[in-house]
PDB file of N, CA and C in Angstrom:
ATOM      1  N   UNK A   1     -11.259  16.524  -8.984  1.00  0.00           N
ATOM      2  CA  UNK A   1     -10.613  15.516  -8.159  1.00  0.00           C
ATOM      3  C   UNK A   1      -9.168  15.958  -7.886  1.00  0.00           C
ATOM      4  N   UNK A   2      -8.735  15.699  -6.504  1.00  0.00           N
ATOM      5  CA  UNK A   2      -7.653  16.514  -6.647  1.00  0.00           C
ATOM      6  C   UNK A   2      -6.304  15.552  -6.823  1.00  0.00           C
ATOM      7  N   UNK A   3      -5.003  15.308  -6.464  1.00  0.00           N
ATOM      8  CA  UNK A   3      -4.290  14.600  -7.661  1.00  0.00           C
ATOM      9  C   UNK A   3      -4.091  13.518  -5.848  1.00  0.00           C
ATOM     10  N   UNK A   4      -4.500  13.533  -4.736  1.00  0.00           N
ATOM     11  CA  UNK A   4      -4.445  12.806  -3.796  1.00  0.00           C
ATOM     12  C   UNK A   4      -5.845  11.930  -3.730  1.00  0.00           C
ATOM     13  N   UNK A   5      -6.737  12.205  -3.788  1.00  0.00           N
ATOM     14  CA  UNK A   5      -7.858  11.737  -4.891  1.00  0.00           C
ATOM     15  C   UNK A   5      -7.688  10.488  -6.056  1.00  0.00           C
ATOM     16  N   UNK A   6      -6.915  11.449  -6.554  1.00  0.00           N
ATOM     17  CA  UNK A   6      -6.806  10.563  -8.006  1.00  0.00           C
ATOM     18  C   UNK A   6      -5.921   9.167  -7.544  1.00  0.00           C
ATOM     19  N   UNK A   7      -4.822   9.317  -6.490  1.00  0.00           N
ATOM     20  CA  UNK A   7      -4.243   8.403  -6.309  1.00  0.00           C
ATOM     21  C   UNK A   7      -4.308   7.672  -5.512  1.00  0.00           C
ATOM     22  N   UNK A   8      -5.400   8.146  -4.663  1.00  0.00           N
ATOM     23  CA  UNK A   8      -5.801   6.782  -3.779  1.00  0.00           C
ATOM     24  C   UNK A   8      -6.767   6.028  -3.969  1.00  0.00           C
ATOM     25  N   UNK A   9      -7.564   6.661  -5.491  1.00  0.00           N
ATOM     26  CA  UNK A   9      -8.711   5.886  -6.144  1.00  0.00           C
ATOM     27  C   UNK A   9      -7.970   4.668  -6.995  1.00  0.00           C
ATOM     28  N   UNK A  10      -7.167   5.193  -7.781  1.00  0.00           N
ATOM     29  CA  UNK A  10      -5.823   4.212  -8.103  1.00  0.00           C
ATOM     30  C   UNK A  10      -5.216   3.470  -7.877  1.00  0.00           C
ATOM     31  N   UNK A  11      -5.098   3.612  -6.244  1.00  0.00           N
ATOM     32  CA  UNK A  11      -4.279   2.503  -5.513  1.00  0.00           C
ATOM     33  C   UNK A  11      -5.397   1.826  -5.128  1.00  0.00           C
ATOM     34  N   UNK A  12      -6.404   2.293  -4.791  1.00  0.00           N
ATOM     35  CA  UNK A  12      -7.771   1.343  -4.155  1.00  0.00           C
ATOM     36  C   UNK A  12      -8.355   0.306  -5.173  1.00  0.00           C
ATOM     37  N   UNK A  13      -8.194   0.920  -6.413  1.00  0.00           N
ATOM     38  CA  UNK A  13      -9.046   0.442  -7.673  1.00  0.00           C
ATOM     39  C   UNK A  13      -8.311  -0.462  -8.503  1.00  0.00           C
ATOM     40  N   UNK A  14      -7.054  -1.030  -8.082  1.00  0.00           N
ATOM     41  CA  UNK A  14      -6.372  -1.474  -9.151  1.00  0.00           C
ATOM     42  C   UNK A  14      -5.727  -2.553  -8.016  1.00  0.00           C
ATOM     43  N   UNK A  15      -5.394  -3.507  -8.773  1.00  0.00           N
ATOM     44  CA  UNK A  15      -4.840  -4.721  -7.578  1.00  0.00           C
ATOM     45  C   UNK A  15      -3.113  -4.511  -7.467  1.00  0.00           C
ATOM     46  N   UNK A  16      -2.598  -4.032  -8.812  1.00  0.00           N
ATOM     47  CA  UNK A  16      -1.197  -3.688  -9.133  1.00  0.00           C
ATOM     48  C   UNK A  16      -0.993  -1.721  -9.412  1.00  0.00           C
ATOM     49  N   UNK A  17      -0.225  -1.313  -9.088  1.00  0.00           N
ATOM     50  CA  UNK A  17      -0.260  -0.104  -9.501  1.00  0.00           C
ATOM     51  C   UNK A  17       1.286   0.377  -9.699  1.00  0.00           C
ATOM     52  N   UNK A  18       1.871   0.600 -10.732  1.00  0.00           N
ATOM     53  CA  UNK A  18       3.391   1.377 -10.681  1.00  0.00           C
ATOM     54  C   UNK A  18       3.366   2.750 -11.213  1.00  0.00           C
ATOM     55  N   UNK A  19       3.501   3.774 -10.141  1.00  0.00           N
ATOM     56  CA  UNK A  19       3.632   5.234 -10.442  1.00  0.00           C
ATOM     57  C   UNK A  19       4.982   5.121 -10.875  1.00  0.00           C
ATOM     58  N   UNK A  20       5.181   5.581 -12.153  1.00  0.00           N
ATOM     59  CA  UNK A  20       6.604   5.342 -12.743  1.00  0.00           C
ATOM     60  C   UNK A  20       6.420   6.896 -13.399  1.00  0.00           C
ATOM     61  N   UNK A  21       7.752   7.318 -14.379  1.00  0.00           N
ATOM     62  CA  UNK A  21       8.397   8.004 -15.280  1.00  0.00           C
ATOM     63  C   UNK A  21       8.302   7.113 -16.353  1.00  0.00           C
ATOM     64  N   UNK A  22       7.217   7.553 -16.983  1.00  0.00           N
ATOM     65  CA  UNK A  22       7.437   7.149 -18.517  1.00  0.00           C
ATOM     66  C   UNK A  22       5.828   6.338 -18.612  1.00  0.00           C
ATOM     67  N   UNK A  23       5.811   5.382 -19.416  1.00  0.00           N
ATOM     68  CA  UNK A  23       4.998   4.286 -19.405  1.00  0.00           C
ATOM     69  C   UNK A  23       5.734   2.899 -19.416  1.00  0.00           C
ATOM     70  N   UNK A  24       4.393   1.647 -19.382  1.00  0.00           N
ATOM     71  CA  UNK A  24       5.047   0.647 -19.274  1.00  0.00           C
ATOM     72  C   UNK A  24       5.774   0.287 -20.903  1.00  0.00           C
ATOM     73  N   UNK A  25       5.239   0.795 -21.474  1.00  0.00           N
ATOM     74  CA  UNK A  25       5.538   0.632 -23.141  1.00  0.00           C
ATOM     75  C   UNK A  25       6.930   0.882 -23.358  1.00  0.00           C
ATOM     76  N   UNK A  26       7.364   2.249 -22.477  1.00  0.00           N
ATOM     77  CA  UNK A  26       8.033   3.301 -22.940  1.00  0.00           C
ATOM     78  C   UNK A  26       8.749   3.832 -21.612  1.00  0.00           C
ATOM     79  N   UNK A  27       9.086   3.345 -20.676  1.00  0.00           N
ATOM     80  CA  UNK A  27       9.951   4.041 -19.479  1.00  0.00           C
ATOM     81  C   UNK A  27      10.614   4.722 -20.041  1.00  0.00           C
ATOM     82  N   UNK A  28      10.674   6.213 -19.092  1.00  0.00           N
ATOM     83  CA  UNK A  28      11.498   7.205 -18.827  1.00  0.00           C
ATOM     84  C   UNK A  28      12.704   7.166 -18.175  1.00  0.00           C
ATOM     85  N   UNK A  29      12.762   6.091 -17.382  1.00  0.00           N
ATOM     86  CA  UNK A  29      14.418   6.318 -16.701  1.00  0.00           C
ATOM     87  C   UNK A  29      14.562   5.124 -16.335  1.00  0.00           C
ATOM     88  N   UNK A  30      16.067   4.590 -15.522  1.00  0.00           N
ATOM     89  CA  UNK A  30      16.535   3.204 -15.605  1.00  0.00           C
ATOM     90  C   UNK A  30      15.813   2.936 -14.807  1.00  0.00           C
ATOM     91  N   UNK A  31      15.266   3.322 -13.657  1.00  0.00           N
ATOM     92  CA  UNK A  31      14.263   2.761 -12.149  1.00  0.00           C
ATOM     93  C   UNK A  31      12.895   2.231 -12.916  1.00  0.00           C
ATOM     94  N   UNK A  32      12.437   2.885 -13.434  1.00  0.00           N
ATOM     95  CA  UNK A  32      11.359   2.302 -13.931  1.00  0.00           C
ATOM     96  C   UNK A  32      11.267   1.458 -14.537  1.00  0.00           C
ATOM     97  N   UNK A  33      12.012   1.700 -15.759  1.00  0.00           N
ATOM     98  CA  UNK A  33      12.215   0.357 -16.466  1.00  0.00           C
ATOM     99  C   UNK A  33      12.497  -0.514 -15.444  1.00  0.00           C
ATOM    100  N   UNK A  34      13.457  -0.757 -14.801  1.00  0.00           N
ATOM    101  CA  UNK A  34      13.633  -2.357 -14.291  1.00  0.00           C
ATOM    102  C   UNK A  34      12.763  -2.947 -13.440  1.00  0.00           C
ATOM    103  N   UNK A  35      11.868  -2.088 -12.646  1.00  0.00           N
ATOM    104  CA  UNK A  35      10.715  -2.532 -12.138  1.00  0.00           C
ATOM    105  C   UNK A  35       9.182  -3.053 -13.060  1.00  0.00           C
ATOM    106  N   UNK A  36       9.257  -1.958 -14.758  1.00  0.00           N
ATOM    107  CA  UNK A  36       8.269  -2.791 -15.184  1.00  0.00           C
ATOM    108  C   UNK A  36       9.184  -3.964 -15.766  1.00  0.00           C
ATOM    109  N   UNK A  37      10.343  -4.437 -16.193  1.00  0.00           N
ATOM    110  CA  UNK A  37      11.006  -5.915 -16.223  1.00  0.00           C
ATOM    111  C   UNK A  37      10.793  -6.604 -15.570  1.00  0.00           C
ATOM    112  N   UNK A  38      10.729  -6.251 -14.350  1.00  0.00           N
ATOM    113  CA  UNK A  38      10.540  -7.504 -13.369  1.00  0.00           C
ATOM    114  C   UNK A  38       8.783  -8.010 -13.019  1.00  0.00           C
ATOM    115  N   UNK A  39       8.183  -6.870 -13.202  1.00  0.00           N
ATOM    116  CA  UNK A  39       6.324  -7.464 -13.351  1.00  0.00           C
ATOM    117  C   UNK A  39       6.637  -8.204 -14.600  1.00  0.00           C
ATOM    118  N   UNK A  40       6.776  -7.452 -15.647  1.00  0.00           N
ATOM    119  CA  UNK A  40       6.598  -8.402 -16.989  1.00  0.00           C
ATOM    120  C   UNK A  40       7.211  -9.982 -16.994  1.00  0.00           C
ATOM    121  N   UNK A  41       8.447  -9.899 -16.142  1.00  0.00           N
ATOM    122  CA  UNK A  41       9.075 -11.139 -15.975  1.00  0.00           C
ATOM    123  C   UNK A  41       8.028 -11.995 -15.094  1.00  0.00           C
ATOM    124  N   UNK A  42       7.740 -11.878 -13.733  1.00  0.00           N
ATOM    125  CA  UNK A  42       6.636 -12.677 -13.213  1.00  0.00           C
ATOM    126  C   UNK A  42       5.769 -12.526 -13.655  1.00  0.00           C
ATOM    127  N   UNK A  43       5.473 -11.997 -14.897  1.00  0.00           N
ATOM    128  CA  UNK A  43       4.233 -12.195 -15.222  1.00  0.00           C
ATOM    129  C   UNK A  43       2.609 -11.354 -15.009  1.00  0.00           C
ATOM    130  N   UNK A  44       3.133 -10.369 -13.884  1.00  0.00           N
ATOM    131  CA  UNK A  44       1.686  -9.689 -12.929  1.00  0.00           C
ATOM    132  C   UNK A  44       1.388  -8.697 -14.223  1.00  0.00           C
ATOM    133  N   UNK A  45       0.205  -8.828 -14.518  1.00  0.00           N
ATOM    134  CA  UNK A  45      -0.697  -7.614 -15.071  1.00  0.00           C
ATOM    135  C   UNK A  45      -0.433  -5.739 -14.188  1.00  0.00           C
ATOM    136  N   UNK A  46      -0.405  -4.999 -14.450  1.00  0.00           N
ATOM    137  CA  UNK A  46      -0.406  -3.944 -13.480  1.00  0.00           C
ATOM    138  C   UNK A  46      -0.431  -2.818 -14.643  1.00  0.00           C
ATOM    139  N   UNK A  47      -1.442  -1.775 -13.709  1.00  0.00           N
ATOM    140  CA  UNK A  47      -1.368  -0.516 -14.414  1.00  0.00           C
ATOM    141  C   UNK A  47      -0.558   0.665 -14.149  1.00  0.00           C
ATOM    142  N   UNK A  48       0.007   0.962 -15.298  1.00  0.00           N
ATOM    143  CA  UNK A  48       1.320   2.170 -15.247  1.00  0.00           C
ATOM    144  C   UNK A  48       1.205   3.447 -15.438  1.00  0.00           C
ATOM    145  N   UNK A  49       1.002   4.255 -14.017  1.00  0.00           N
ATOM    146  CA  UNK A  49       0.617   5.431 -14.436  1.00  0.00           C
ATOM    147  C   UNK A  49       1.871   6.619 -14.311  1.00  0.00           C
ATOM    148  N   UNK A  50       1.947   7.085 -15.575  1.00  0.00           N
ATOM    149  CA  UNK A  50       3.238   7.867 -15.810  1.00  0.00           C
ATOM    150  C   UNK A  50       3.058   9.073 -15.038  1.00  0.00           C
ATOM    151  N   UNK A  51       3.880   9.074 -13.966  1.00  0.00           N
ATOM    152  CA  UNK A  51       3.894  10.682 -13.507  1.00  0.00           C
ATOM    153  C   UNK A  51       4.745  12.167 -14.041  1.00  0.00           C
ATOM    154  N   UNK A  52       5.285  12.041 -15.274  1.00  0.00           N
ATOM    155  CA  UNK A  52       5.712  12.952 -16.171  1.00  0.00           C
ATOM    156  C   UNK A  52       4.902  14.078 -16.306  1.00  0.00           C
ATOM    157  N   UNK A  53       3.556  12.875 -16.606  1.00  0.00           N
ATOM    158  CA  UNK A  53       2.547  13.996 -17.156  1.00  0.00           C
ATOM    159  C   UNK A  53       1.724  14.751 -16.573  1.00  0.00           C
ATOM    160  N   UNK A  54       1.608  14.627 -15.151  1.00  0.00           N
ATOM    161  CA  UNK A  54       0.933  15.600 -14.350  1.00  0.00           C
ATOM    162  C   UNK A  54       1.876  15.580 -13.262  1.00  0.00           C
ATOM    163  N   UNK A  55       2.437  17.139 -12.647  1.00  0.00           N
ATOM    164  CA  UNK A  55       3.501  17.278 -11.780  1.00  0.00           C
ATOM    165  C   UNK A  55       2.438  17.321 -10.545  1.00  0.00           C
ATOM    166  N   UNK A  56       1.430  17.539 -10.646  1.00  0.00           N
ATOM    167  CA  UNK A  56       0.526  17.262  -9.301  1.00  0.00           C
ATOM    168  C   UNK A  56       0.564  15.876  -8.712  1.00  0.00           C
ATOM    169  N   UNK A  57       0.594  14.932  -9.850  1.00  0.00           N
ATOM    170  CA  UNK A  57       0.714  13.350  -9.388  1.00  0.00           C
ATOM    171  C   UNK A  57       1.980  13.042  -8.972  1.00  0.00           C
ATOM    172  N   UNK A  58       2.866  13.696  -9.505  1.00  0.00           N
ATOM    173  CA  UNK A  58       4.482  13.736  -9.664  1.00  0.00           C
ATOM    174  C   UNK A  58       4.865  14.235  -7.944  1.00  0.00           C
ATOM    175  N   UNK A  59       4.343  14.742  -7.758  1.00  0.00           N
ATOM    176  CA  UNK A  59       4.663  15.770  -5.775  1.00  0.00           C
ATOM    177  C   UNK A  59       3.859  14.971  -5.182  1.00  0.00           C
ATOM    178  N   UNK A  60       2.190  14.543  -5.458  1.00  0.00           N
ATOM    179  CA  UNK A  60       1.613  14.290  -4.580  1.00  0.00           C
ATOM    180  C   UNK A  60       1.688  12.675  -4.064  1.00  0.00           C
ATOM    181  N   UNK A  61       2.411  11.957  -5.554  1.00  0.00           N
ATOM    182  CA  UNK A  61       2.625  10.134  -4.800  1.00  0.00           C
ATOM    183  C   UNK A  61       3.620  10.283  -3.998  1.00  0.00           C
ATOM    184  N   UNK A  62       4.450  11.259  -3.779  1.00  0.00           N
ATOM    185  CA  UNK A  62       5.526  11.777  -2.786  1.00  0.00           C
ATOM    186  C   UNK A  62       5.312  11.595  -1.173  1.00  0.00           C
ATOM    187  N   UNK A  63       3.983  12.412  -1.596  1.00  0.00           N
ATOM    188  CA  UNK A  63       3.527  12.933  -0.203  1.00  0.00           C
ATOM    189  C   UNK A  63       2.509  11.679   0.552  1.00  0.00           C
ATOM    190  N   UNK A  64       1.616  10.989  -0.780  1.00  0.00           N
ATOM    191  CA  UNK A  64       0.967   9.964  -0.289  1.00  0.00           C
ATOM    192  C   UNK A  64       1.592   8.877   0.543  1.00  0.00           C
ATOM    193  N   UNK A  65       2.728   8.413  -0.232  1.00  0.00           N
ATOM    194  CA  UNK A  65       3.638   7.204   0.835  1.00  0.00           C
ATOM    195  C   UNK A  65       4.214   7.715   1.316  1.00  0.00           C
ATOM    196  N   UNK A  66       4.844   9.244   1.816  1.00  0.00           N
ATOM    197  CA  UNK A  66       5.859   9.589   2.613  1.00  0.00           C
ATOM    198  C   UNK A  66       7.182   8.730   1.925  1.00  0.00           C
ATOM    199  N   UNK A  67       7.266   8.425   0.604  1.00  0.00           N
ATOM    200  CA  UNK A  67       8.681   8.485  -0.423  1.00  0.00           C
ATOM    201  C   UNK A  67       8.970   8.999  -1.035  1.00  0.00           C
ATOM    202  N   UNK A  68      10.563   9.678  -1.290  1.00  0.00           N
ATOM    203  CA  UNK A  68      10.658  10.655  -1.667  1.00  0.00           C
ATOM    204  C   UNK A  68      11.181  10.237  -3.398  1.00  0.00           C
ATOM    205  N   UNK A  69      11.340   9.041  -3.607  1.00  0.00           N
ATOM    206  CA  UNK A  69      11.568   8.510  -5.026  1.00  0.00           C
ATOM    207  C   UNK A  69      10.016   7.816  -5.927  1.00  0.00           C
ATOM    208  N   UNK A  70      10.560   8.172  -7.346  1.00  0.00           N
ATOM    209  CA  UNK A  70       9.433   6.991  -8.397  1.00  0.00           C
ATOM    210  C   UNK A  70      10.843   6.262  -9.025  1.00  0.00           C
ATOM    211  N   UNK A  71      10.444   5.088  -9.304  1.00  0.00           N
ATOM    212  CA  UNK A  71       8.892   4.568  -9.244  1.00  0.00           C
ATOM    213  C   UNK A  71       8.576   3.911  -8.096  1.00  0.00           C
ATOM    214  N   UNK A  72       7.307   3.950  -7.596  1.00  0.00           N
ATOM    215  CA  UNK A  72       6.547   3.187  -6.555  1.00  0.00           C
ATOM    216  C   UNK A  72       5.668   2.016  -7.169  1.00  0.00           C
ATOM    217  N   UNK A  73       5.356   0.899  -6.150  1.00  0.00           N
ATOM    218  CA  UNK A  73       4.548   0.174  -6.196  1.00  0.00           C
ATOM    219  C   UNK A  73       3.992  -0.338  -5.219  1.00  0.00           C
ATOM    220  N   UNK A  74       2.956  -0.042  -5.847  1.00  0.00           N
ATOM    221  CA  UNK A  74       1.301  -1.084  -4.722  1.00  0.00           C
ATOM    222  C   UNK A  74       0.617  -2.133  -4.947  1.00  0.00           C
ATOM    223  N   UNK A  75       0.654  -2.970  -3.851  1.00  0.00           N
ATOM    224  CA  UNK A  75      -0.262  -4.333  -4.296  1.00  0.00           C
ATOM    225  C   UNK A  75      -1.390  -4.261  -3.575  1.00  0.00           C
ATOM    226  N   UNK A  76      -2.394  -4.430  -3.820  1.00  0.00           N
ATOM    227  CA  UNK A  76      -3.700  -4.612  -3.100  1.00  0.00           C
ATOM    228  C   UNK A  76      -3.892  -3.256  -2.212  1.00  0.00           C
ATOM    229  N   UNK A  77      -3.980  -1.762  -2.275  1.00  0.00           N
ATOM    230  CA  UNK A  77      -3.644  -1.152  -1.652  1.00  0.00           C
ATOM    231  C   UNK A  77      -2.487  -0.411  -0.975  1.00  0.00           C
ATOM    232  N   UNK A  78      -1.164  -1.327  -1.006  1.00  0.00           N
ATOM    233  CA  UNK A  78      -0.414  -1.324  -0.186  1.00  0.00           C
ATOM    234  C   UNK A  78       1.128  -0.817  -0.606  1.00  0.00           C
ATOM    235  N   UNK A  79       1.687   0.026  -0.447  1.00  0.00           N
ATOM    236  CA  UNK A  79       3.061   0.510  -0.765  1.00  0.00           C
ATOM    237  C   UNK A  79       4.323  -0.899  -0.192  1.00  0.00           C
ATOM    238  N   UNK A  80       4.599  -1.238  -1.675  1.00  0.00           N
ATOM    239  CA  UNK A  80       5.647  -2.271  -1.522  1.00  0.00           C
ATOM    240  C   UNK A  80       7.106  -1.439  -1.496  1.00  0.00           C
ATOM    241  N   UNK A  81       7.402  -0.598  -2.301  1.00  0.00           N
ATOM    242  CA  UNK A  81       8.387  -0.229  -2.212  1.00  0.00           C
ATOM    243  C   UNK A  81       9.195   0.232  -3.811  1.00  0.00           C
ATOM    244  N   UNK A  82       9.972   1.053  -3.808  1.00  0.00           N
ATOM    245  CA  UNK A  82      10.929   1.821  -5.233  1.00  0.00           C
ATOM    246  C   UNK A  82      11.609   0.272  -5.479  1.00  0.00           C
ATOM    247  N   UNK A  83      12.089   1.323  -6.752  1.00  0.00           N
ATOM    248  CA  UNK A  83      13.341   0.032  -7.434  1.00  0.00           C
ATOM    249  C   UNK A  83      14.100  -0.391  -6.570  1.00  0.00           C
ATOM    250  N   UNK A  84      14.931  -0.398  -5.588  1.00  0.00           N
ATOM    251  CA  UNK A  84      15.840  -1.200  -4.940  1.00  0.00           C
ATOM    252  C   UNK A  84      14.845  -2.162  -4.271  1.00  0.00           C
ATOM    253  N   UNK A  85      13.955  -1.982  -3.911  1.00  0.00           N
ATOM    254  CA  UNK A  85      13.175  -2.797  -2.384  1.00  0.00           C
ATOM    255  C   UNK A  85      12.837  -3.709  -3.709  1.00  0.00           C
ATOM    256  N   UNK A  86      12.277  -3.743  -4.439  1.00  0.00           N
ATOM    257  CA  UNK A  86      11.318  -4.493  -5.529  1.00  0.00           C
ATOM    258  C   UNK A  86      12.467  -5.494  -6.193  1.00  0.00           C
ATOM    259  N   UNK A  87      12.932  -4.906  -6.469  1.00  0.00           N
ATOM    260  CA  UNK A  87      14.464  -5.677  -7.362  1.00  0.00           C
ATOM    261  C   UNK A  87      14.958  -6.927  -6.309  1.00  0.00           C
ATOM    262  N   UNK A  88      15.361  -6.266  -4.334  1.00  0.00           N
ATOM    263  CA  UNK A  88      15.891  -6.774  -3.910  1.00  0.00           C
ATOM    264  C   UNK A  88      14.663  -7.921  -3.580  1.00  0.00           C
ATOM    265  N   UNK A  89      13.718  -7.651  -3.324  1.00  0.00           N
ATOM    266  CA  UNK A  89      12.305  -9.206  -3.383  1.00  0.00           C
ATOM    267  C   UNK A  89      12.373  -9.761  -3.963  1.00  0.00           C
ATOM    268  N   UNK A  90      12.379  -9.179  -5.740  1.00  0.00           N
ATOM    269  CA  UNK A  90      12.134 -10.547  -6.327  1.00  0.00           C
ATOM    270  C   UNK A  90      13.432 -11.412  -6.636  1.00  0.00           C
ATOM    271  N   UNK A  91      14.404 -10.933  -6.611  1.00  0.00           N
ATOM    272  CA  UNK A  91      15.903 -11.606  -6.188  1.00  0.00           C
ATOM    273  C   UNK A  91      15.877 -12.528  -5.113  1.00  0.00           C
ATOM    274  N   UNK A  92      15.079 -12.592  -3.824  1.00  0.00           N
ATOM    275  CA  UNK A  92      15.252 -13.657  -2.953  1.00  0.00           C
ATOM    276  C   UNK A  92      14.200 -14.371  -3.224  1.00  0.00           C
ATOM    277  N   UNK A  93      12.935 -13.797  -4.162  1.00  0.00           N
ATOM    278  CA  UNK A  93      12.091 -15.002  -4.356  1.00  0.00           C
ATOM    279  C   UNK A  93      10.350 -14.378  -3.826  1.00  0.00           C
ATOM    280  N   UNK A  94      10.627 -12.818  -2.755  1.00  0.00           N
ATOM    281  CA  UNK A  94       9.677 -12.833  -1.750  1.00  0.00           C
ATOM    282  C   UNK A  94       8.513 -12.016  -2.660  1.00  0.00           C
ATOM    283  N   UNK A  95       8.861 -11.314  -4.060  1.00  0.00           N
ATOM    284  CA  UNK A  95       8.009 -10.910  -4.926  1.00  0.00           C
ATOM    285  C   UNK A  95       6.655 -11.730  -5.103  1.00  0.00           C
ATOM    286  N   UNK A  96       7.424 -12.552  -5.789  1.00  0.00           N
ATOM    287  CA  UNK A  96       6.324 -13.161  -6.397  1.00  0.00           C
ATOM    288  C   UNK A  96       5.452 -14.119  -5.080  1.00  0.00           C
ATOM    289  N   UNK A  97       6.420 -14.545  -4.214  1.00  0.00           N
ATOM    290  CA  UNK A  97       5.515 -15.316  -3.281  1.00  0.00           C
ATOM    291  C   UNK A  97       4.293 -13.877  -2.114  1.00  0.00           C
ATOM    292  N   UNK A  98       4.676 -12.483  -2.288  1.00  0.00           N
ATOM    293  CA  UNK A  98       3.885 -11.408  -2.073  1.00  0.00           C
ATOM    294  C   UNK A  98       2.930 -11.637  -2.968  1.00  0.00           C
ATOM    295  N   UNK A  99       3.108 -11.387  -4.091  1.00  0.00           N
ATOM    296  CA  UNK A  99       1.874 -11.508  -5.119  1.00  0.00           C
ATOM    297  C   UNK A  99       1.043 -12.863  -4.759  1.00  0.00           C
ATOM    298  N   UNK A 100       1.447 -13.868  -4.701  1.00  0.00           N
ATOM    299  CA  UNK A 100       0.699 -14.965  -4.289  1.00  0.00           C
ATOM    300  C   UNK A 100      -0.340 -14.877  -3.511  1.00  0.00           C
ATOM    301  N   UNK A 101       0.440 -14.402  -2.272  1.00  0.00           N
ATOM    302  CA  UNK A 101      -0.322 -14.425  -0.791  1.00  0.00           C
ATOM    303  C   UNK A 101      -1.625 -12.954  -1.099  1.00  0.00           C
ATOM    304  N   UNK A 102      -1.214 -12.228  -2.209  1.00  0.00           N
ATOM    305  CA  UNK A 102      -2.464 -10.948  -2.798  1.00  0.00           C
ATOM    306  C   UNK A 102      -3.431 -11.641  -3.133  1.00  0.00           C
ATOM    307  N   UNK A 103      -3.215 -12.939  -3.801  1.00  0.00           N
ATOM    308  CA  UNK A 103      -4.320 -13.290  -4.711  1.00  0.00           C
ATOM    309  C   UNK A 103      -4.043 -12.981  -6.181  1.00  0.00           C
ATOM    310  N   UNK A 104      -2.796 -13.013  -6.320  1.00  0.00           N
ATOM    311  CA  UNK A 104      -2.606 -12.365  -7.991  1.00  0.00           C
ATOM    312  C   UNK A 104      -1.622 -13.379  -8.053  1.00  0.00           C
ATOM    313  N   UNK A 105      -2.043 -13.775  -9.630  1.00  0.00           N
ATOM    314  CA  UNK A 105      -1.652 -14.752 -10.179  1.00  0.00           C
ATOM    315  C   UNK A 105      -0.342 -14.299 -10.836  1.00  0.00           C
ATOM    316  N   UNK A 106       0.890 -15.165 -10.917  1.00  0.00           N
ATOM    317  CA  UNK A 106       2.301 -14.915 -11.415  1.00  0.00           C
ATOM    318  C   UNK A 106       2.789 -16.031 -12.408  1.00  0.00           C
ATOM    319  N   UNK A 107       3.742 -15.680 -12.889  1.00  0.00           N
ATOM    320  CA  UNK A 107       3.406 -16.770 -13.979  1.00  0.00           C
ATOM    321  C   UNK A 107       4.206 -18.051 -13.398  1.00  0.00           C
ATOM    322  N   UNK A 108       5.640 -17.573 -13.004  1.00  0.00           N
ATOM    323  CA  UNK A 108       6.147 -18.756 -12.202  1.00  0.00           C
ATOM    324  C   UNK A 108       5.960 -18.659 -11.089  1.00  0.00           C
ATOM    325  N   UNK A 109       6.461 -20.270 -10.034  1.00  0.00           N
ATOM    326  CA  UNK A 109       6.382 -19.960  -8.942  1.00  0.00           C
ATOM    327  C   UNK A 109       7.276 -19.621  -8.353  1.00  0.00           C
ATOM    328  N   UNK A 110       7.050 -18.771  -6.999  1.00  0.00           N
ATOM    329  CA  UNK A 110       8.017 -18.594  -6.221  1.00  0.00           C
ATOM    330  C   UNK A 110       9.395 -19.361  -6.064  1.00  0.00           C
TER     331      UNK A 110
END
């Protein structure tokens, strides 16, 4: 499977997805971390796949969204956006009311 493969089975297969540095346990750098803070804060379930560990995944989520930063995130398919875009949503509120309108449950409301 090749690592464009791997990540669009990932993004297809999973309702939440954060290609980060590090894990969610364990972030690697300040971007990541504050993006898994802010799922954990609303609450969304999502799977964290560390791109440290394979530099094929590491170049190729690059090339998949046409962004040139991690961490990324996808909801339902869909490229939401790195740490600034994510941070600056759920700061006006439009995070979690995104997750809503997915069908994914948050813990507070909008």
């Amino acid at each position: 499977m090749s690592a464009q493969d791997f990540i669009a089975n990932e993004v297809k297969t999973n309702d939440v997805v954060l290609f980060m540095k590090g894990t969610p346990q364990f972030p690697q750098c300040g971007f990541s971390g504050q993006v898994v803070q802010i799922l954990d804060y609303v609450g969304v379930d999502f799977k964290g796949i560390n791109v440290l560990a394979d530099d094929e995944i590491r170049q190729g989520i690059k090339e998949f969204s046409n962004w040139p930063t991690i961490p990324q995130l996808y909801v339902k398919g869909e490229f939401v956006g790195g740490c600034d875009i994510v941070r600056e949503m759920f700061q006006a509120g439009e995070l979690q009311k995104h997750f809503q309108d997915q069908g994914i449950a948050v813990r507070g409301a909008a």
